[in-house]
N, C-alpha and C. Protein backbone atom coordinates (compact mmCIF):
# COMPACT_ATOMS: atom_id res chain seq x y z
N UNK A 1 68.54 141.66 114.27
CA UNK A 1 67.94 140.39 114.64
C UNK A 1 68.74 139.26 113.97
N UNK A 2 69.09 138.27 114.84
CA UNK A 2 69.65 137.10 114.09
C UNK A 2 68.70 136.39 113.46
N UNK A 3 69.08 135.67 112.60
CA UNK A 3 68.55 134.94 111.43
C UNK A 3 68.94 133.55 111.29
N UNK A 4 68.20 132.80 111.77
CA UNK A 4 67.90 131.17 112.08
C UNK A 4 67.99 130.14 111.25
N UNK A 5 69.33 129.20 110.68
CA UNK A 5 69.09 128.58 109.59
C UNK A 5 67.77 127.40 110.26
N UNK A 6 67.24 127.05 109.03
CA UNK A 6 66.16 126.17 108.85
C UNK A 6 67.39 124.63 109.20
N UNK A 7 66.10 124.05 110.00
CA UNK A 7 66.63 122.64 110.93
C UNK A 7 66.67 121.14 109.27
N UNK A 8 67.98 120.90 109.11
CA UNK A 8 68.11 120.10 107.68
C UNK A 8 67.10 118.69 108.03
N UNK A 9 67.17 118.32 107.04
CA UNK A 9 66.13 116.88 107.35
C UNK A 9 67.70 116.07 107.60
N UNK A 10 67.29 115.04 108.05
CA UNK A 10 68.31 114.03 109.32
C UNK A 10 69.34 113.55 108.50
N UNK A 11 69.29 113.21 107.34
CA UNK A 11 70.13 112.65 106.13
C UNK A 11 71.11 113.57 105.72
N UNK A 12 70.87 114.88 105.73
CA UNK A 12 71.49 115.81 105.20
C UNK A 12 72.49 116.24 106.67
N UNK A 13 71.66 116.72 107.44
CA UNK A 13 72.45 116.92 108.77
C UNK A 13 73.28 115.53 109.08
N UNK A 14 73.33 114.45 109.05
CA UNK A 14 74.17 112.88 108.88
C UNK A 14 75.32 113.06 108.43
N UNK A 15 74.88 113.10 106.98
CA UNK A 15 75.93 113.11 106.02
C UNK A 15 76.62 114.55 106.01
N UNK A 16 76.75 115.52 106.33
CA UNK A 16 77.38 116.06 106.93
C UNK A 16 78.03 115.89 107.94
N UNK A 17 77.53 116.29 108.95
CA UNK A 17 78.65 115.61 110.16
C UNK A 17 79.52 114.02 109.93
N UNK A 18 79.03 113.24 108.97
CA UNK A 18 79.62 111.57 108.94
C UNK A 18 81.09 112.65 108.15
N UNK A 19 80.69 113.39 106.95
CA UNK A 19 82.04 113.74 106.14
C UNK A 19 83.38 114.47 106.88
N UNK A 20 82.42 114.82 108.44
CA UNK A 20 84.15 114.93 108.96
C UNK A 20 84.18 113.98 110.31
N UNK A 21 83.77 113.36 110.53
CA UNK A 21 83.99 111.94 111.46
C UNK A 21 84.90 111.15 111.23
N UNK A 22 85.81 111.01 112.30
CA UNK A 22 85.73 111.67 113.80
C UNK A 22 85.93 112.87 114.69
N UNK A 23 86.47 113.74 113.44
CA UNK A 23 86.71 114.94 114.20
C UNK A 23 85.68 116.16 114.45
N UNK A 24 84.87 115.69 115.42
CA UNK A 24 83.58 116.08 115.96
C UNK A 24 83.31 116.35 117.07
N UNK A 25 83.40 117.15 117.65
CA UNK A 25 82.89 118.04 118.77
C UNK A 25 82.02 117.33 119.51
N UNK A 26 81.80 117.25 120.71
CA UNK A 26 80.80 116.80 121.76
C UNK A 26 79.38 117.14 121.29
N UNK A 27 79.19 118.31 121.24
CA UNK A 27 77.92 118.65 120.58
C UNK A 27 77.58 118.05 118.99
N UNK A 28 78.71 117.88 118.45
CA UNK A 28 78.47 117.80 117.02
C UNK A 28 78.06 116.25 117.24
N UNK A 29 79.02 115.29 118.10
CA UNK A 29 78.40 113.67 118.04
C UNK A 29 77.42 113.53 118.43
N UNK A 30 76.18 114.37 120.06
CA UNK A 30 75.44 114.31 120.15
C UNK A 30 74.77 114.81 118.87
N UNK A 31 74.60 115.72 118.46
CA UNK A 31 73.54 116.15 116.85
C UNK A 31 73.29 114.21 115.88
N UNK A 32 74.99 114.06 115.61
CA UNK A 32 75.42 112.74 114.78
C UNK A 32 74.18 111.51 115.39
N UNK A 33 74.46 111.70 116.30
CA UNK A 33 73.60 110.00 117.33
C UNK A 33 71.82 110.53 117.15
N UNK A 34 71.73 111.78 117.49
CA UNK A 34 69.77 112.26 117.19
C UNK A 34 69.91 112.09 115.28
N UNK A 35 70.67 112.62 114.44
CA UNK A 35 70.06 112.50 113.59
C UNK A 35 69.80 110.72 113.04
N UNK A 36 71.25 110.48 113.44
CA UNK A 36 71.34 108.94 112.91
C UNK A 36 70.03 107.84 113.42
N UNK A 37 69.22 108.43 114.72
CA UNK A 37 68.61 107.96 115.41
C UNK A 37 67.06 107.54 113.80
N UNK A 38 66.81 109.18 113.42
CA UNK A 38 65.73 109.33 112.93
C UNK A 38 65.97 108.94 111.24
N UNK A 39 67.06 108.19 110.66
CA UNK A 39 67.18 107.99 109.36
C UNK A 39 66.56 106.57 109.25
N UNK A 40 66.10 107.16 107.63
CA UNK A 40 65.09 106.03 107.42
C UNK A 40 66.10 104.79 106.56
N UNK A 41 65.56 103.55 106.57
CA UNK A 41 66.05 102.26 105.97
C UNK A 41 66.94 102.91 104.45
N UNK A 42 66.37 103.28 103.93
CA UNK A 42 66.69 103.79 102.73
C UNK A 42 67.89 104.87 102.67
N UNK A 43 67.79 105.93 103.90
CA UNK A 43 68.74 106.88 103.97
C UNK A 43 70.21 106.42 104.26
N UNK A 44 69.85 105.20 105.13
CA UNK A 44 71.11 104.60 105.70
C UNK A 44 71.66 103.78 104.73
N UNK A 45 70.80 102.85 104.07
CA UNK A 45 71.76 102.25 102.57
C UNK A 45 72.24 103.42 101.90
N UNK A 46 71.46 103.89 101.28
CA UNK A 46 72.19 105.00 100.49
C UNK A 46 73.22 105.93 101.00
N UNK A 47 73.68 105.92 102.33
CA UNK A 47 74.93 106.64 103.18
C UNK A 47 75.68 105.23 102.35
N UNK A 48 75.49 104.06 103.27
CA UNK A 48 76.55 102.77 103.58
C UNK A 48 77.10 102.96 101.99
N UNK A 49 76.38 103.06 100.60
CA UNK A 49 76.90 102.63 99.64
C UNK A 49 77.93 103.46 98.79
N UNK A 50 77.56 104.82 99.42
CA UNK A 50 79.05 106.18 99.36
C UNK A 50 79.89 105.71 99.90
N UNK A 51 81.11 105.82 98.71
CA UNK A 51 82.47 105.40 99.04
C UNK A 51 82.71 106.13 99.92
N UNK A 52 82.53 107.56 100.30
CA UNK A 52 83.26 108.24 101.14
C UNK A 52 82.40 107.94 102.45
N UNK A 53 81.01 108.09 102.80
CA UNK A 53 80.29 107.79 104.10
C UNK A 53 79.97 106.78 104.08
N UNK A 54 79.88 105.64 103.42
CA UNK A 54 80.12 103.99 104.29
C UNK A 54 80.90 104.14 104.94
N UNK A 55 82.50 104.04 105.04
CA UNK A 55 83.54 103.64 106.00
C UNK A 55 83.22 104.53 107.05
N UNK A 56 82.80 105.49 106.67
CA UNK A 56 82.88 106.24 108.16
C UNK A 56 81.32 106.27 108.81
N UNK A 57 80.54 106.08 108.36
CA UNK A 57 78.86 105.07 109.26
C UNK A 57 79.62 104.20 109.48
N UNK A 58 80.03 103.22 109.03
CA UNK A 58 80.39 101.69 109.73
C UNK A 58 80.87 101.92 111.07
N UNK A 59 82.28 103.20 110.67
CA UNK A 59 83.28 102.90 112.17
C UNK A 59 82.06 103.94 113.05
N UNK A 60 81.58 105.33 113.01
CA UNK A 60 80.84 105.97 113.30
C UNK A 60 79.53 104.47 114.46
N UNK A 61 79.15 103.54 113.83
CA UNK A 61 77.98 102.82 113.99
C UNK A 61 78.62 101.86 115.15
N UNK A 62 80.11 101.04 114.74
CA UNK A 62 80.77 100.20 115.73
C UNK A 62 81.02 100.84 116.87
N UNK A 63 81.23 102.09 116.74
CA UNK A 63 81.89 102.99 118.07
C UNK A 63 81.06 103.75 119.27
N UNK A 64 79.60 103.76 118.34
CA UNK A 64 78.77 104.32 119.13
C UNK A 64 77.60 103.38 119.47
N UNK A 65 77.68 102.07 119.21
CA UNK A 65 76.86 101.30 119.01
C UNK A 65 75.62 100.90 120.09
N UNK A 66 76.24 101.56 121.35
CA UNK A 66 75.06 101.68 122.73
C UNK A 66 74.47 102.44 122.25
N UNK A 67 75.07 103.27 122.21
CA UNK A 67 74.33 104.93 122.01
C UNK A 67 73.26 104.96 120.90
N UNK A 68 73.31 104.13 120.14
CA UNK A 68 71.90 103.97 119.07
C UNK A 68 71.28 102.86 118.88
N UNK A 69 71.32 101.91 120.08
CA UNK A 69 70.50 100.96 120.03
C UNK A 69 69.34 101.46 120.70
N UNK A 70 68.01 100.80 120.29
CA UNK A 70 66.83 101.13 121.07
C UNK A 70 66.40 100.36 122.50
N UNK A 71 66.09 101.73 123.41
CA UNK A 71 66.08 101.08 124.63
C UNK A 71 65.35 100.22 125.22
N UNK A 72 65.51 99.40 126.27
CA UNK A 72 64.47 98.46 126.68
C UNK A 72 62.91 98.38 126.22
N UNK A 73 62.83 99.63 126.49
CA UNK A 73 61.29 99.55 126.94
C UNK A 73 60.79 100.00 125.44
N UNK A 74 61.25 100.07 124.62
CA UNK A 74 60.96 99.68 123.36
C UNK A 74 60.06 98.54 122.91
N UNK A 75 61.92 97.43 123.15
CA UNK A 75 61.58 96.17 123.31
C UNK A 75 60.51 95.44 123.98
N UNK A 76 60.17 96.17 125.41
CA UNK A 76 58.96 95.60 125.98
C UNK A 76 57.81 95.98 126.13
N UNK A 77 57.94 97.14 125.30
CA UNK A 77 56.47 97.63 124.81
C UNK A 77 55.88 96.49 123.46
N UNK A 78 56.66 96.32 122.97
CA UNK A 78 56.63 95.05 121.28
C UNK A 78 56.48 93.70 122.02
N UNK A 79 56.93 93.09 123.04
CA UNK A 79 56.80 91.85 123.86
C UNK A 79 55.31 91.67 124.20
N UNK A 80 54.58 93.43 125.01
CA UNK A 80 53.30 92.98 125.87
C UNK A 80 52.54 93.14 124.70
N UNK A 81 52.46 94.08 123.50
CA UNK A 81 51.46 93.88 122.79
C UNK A 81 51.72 92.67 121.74
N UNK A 82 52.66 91.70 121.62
CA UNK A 82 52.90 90.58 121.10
C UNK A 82 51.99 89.59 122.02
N UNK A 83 52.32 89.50 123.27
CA UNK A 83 51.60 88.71 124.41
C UNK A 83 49.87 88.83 124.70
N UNK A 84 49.69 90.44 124.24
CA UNK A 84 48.12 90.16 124.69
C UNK A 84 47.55 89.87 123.12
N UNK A 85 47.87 90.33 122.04
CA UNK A 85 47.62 88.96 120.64
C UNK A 85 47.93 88.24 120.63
N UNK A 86 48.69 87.18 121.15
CA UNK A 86 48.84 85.88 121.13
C UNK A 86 47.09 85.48 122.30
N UNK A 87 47.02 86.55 123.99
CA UNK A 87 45.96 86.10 124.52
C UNK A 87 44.71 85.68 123.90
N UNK A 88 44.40 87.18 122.98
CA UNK A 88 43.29 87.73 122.56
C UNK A 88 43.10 86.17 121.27
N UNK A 89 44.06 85.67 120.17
CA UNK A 89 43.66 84.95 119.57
C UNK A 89 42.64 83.48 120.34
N UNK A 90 43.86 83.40 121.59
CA UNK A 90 43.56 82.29 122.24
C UNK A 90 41.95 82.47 122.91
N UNK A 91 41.74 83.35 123.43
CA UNK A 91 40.33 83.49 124.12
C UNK A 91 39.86 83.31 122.84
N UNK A 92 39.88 83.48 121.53
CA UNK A 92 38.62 83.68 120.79
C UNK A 92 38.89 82.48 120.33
N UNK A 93 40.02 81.72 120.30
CA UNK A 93 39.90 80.33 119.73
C UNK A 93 39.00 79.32 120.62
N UNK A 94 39.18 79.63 122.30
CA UNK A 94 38.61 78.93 123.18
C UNK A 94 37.01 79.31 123.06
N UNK A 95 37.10 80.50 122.64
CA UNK A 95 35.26 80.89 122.67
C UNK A 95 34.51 80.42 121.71
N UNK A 96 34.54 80.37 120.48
CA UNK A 96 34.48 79.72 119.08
C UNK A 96 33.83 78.19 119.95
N UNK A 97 35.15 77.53 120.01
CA UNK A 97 35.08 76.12 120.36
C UNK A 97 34.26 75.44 121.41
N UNK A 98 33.91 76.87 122.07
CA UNK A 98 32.54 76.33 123.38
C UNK A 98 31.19 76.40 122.77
């Protein structure tokens, strides 16, 4: 029976693949772009401030930079529930005031 390594937390799987970037396999940049997707504020300073994986997140980040932006409907999921609290204040400011 084969024997399954355990799936690394996203930082670890990162910084790995960042230490040989660019020379990365199709599969290996897709892995690079999901983990980079799920690193937290903190994981990513602490990459940027390694001498050895800053330069290569930076160019890694400039090069793929579609590829890990968040998509539209992100954005316009954060717009409509921005829009119906801005409504919701307004009805209750108008209701108050009647």
């Amino acid at each position: 029976m084969e024997q399954r390594t355990p799936d690394l937390p996203a930082r670890d799987e990162a910084a790995t693949l960042l230490s040989r970037y660019p020379n990365l396999s199709e599969i290996e940049l897709a892995r690079l772009i999901n983990a980079h997707r799920r690193l937290s504020a903190l994981d990513m300073a602490l990459m940027l401030s390694d001498e050895e994986l800053g330069p290569r997140l930076h160019r890694f980040s400039a090069e793929h930079r579609s590829a890990l932006r968040a998509p539209f409907r992100h954005y316009a999921a954060l717009i409509v529930y921005a829009a119906l609290a801005v409504a919701a204040v307004a009805w209750a400011a108008n209701a108050a005031a009647a």
